[in-house]
C-alpha atoms as a PDB file:
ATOM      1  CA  UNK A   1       0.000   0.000   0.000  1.00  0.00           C
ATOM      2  CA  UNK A   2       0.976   3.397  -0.601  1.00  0.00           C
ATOM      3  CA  UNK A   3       0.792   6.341   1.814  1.00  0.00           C
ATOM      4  CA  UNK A   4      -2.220   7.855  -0.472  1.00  0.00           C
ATOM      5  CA  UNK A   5      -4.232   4.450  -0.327  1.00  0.00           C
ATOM      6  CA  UNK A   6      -3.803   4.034   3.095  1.00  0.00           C
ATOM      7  CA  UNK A   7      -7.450   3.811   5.565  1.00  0.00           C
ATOM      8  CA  UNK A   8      -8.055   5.812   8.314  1.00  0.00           C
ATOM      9  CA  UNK A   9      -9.340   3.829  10.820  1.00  0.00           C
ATOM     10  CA  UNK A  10      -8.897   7.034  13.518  1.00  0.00           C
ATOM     11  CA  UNK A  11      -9.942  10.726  13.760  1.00  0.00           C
ATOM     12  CA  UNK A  12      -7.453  13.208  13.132  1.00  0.00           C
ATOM     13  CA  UNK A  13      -6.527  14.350  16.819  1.00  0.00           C
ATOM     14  CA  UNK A  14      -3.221  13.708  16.932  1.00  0.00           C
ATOM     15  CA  UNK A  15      -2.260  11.081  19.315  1.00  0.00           C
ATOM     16  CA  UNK A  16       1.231  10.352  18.894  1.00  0.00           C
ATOM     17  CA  UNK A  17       4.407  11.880  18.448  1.00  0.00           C
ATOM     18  CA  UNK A  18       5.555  12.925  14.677  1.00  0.00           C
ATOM     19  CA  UNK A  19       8.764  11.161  15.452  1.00  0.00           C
ATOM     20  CA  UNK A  20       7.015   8.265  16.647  1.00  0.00           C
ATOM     21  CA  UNK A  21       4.663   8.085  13.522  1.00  0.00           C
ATOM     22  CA  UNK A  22       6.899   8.491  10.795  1.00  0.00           C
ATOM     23  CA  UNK A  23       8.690   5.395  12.677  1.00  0.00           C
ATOM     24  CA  UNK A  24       5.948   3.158  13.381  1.00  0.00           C
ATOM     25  CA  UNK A  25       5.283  -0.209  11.933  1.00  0.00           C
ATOM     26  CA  UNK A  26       2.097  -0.094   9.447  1.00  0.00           C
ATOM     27  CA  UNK A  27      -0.562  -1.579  11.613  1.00  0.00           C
ATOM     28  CA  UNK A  28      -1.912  -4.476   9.747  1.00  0.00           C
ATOM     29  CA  UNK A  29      -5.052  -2.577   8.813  1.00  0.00           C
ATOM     30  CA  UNK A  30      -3.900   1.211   7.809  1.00  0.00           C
ATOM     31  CA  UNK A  31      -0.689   2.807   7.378  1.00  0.00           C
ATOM     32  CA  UNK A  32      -1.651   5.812   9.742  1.00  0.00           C
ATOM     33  CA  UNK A  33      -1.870   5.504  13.284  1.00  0.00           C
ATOM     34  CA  UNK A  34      -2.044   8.664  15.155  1.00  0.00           C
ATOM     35  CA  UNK A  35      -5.508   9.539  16.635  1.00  0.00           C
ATOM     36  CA  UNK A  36      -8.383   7.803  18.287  1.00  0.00           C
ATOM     37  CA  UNK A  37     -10.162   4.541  17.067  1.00  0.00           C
ATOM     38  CA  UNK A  38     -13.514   6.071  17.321  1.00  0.00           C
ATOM     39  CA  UNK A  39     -15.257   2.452  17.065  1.00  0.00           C
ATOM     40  CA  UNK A  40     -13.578   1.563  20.514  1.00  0.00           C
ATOM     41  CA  UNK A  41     -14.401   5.312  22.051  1.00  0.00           C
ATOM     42  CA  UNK A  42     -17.422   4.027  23.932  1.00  0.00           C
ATOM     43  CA  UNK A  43     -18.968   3.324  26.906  1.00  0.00           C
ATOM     44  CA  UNK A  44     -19.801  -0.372  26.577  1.00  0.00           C
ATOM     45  CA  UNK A  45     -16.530  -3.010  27.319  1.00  0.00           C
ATOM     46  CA  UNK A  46     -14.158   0.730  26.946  1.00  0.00           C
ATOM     47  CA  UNK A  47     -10.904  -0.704  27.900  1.00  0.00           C
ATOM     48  CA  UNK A  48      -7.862   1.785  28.529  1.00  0.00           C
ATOM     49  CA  UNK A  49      -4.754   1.629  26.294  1.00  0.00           C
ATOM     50  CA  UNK A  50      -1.423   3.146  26.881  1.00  0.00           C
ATOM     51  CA  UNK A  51      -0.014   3.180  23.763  1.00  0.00           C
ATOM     52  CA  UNK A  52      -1.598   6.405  21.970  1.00  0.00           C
ATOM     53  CA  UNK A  53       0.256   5.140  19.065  1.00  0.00           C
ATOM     54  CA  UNK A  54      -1.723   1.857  18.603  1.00  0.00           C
ATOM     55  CA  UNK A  55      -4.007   1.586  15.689  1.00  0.00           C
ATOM     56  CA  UNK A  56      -6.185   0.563  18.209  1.00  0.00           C
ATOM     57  CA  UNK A  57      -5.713   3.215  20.455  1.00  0.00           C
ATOM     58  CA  UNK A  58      -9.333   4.162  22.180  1.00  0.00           C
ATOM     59  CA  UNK A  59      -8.919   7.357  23.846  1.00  0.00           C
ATOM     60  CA  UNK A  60      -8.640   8.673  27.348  1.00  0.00           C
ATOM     61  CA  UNK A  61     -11.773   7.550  28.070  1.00  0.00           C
ATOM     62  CA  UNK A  62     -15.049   6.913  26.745  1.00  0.00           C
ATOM     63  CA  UNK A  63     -16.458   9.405  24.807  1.00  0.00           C
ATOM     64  CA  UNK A  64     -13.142  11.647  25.140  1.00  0.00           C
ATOM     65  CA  UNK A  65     -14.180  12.501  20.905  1.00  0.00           C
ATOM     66  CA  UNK A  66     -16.246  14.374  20.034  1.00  0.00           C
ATOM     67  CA  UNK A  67     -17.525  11.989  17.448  1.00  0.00           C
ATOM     68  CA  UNK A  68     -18.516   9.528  19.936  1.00  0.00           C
ATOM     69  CA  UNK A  69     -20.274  12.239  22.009  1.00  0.00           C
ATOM     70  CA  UNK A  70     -21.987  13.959  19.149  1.00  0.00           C
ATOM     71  CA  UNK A  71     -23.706   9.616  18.220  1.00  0.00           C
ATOM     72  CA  UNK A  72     -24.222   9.514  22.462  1.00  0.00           C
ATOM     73  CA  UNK A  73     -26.218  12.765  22.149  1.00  0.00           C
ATOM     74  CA  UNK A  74     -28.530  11.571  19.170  1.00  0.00           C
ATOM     75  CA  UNK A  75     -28.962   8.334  20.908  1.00  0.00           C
ATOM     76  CA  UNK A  76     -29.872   9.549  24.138  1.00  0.00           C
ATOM     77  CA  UNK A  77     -31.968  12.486  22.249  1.00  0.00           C
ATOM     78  CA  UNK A  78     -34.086   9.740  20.030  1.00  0.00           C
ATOM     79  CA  UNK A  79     -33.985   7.260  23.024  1.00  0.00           C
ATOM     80  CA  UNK A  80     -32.857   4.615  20.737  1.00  0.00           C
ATOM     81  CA  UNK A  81     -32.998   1.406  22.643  1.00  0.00           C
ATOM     82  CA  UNK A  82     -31.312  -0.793  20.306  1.00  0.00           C
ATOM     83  CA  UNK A  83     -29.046  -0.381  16.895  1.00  0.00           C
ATOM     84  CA  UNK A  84     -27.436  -3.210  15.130  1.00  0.00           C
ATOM     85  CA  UNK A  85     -24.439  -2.610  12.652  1.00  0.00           C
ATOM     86  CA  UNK A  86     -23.600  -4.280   9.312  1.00  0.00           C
ATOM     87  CA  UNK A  87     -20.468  -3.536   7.949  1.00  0.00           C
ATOM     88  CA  UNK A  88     -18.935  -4.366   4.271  1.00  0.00           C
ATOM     89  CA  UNK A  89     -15.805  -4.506   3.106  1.00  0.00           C
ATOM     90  CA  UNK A  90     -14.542  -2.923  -0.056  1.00  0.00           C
ATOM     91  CA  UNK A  91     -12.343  -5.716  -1.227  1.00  0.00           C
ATOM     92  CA  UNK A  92     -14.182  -8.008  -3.761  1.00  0.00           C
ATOM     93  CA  UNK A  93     -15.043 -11.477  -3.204  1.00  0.00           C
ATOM     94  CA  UNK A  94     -14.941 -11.435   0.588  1.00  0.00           C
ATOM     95  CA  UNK A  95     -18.730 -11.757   2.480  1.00  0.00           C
ATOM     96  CA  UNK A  96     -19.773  -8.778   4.408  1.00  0.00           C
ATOM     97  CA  UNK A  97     -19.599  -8.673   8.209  1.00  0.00           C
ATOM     98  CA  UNK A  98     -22.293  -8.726  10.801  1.00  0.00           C
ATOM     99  CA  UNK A  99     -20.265  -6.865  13.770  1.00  0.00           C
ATOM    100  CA  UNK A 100     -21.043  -7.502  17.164  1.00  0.00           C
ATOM    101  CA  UNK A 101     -19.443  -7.948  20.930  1.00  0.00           C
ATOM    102  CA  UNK A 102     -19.229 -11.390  20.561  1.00  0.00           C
ATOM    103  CA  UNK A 103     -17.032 -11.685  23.568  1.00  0.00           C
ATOM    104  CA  UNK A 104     -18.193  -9.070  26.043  1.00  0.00           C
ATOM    105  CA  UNK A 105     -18.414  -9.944  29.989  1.00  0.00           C
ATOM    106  CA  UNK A 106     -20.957  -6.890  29.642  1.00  0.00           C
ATOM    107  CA  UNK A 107     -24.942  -8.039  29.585  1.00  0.00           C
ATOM    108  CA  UNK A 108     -26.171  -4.297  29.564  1.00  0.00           C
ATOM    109  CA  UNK A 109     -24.524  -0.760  28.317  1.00  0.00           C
ATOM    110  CA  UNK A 110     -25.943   1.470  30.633  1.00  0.00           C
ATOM    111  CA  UNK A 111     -23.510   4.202  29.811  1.00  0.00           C
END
């Protein structure tokens, strides 16, 4: 992959030092890593992360973004009880992905 076809699986609040970037290992996923995952920047099964480098890398704490607090708001605004995501991928032949936290010790998200 080159730089300019790279994903962005994070905002753009930088995270992570420049020196540290430009020297990072391309996470298997994208080739940028600075910023916040914003799929793992929420309350439910939050988990903190010390590495602010990590492709990963969910934030100070839940809801830190303001992405994540802008989809809290609507949620709590609507009183939307219940979402489900489906996700595709943009790569061909491979089957589209029903996401979901499979392995969560959570029963409830009452955050």
């Amino acid at each position: 992959l080159s730089q300019k076809s790279a994903c962005r699986r994070t905002n753009m609040h930088s995270t992570c030092p420049a020196s540290k970037v430009k020297s990072a290992a391309p996470s298997p996923f994208c080739l940028v890593q600075d910023g916040v995952d914003l799929n793992r920047n929420f309350g439910f099964d939050w988990t903190k992360l010390s590495d602010t480098c990590a492709h990963i890398y969910p934030g100070t704490q839940p809801f830190s973004e303001p992405e994540s607090q802008a989809i809290r708001k609507v949620l709590f605004d609507y009183q939307v009880h219940a979402s489900m995501g489906f996700h595709t991928r943009a790569t061909g032949s491979r089957p589209a992905l029903l996401i979901h936290p499979f392995a969560s010790p959570q029963k409830n998200n009452t955050t």
